[in-house]
Protein backbone atom coordinates (compact mmCIF):
# COMPACT_ATOMS: atom_id res chain seq x y z
CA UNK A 1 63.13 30.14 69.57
CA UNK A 2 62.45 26.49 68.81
CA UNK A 3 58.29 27.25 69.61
CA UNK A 4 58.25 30.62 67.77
CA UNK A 5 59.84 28.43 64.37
CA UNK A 6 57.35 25.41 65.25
CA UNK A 7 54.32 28.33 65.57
CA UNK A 8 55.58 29.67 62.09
CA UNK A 9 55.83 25.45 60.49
CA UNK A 10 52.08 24.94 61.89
CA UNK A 11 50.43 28.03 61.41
CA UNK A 12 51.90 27.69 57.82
CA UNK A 13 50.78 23.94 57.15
CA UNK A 14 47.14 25.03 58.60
CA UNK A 15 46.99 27.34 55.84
CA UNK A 16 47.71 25.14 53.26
CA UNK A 17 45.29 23.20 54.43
CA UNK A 18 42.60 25.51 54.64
CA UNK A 19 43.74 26.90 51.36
CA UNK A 20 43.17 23.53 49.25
CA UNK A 21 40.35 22.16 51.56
CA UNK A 22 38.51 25.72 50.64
CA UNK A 23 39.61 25.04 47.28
CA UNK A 24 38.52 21.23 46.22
CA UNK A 25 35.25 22.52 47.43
CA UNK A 26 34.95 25.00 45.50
CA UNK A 27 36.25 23.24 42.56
CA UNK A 28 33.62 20.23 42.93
CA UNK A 29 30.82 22.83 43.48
CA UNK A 30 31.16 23.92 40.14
CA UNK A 31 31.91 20.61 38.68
CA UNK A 32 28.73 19.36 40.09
CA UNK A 33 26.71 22.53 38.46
CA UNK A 34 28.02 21.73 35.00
CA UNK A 35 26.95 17.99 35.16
CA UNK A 36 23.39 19.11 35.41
CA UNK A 37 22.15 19.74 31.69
CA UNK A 38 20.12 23.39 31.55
CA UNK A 39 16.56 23.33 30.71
CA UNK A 40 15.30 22.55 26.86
CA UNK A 41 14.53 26.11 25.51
CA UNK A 42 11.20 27.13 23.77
CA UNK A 43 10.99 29.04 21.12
CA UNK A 44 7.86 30.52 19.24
CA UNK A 45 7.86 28.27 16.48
CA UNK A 46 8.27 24.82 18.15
CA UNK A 47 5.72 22.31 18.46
CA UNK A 48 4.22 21.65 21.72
CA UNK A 49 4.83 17.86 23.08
CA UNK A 50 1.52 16.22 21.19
CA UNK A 51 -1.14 15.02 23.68
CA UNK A 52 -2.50 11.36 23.22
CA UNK A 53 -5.59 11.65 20.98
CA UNK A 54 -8.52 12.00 23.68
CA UNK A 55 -12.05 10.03 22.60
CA UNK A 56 -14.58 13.17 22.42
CA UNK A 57 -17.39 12.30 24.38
CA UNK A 58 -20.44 14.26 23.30
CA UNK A 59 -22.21 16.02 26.36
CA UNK A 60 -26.13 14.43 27.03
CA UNK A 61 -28.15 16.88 28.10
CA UNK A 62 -31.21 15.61 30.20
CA UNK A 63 -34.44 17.08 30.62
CA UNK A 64 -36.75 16.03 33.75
CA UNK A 65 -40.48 15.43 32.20
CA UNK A 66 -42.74 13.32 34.53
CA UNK A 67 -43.27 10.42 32.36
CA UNK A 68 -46.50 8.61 32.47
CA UNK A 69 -44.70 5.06 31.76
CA UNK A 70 -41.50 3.96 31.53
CA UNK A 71 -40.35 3.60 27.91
CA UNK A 72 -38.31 0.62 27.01
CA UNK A 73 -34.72 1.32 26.07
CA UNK A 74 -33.72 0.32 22.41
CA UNK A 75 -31.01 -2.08 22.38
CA UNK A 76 -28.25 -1.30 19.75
CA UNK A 77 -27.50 -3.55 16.93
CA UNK A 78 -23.95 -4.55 16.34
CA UNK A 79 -23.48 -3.48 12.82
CA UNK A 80 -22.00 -5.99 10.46
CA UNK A 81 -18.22 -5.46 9.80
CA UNK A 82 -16.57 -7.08 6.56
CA UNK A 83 -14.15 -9.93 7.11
CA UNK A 84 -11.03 -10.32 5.56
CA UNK A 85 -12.71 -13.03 3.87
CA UNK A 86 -14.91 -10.48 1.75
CA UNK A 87 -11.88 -8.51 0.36
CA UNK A 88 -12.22 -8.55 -3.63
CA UNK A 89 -9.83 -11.00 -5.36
CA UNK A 90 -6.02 -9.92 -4.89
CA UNK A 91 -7.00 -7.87 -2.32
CA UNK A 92 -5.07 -8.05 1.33
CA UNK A 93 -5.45 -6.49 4.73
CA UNK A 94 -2.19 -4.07 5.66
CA UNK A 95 -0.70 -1.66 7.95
CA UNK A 96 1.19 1.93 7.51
CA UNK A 97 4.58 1.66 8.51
CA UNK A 98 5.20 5.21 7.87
CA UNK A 99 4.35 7.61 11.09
CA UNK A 100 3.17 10.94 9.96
CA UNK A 101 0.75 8.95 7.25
CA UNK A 102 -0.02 9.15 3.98
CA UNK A 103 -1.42 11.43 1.42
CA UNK A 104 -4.03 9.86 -0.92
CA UNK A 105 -4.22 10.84 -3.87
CA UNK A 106 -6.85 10.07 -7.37
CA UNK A 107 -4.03 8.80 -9.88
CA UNK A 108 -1.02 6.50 -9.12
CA UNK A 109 1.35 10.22 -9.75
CA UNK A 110 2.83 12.60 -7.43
CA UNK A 111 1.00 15.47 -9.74
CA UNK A 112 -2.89 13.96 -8.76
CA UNK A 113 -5.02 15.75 -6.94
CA UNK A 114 -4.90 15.06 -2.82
CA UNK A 115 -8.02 13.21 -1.70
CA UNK A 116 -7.18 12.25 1.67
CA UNK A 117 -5.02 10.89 4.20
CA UNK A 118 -4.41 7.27 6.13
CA UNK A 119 -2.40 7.81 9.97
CA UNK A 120 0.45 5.95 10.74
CA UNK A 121 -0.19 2.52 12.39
CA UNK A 122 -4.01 2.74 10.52
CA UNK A 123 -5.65 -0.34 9.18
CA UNK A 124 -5.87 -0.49 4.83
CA UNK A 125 -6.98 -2.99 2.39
CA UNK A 126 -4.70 -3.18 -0.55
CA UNK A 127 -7.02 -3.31 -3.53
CA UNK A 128 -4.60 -3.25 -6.48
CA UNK A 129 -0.74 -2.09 -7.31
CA UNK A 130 0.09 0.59 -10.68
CA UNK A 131 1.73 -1.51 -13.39
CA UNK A 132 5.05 -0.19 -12.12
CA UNK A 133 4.70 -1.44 -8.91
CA UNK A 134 4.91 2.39 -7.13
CA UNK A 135 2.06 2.49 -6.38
CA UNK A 136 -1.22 1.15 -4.26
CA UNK A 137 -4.51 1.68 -4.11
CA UNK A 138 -5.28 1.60 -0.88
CA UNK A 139 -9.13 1.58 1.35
CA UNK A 140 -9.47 2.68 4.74
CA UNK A 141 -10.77 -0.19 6.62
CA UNK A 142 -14.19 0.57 7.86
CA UNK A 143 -14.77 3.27 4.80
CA UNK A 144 -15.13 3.30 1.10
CA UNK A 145 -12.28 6.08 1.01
CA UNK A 146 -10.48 4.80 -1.48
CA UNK A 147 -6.98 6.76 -3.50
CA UNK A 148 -3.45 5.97 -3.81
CA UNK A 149 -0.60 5.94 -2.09
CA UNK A 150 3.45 5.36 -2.20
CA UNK A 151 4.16 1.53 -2.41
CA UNK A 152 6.84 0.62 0.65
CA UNK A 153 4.89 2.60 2.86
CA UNK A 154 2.54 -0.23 4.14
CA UNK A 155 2.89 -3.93 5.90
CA UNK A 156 0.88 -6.91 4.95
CA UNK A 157 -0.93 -8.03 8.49
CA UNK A 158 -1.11 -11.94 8.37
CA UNK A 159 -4.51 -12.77 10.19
């Protein structure tokens, strides 16, 4: 009698044991699966990650002529750039602080007609401010495109 009740106290321990074991695994199982985040959806009107702007390199294409002599190669000339020195009085090198650019425009108002755009982080020379101090005009650096554009939107660069 005394092995048939210690049978019973064992064989019901082992299944309480087996019981929670199975159990705790199956419970961190599924706590593990939540902690992993799901996939970003797509959808048809997102944007794409953007790609770093890629130099275009134009494709040379050779031709083999037998060539009586060889030809000397020109050398290019550097072509001058302007200093900062050369800026016209008042004028001062600065920066866009503002990411998506900015729209340029031929009158210091928001109604003027669009004539271009500066890119975020792009070189402009400050030429003058509107007499309320709203707005700049503003030339690309290595262009004559010159317009207007928001004042606050640009950083002097100290050189």
């Amino acid at each position: 009698m005394l092995s048939g009740l210690l049978k019973l106290i064992l064989g019901f321990l082992l299944a309480i044991a087996v019981l929670l074991g199975s159990g705790v695994t199956i419970a961190l199982y599924f706590v593990n699966r939540t902690a992993i985040p799901p996939e970003k959806p797509m959808f048809a009107n997102d944007n794409p990650k953007p790609k770093p702007d890629k130099p275009k390199v134009a494709q040379v294409k050779t031709t083999s002529k037998p060539q009586s002599s060889p030809k000397p190669t020109p050398t290019p000339t550097p072509t001058p750039t302007k200093s900062p020195q050369s800026l016209p009085p008042g004028a001062y090198q600065a920066i866009v602080t503002w990411p998506q650019g900015l729209s340029m425009r031929d009158q210091p108002t928001l109604d003027a007609q669009s004539v271009g755009g500066v890119g975020g982080n792009q070189k402009v020379i400050i030429l003058e401010e509107s007499q309320d101090k709203n707005w700049q005009k503003v030339r690309i650096e290595g262009s004559d495109q010159e317009g207007w554009v928001k004042a606050g939107n640009t950083k002097r660069v100290e050189e």
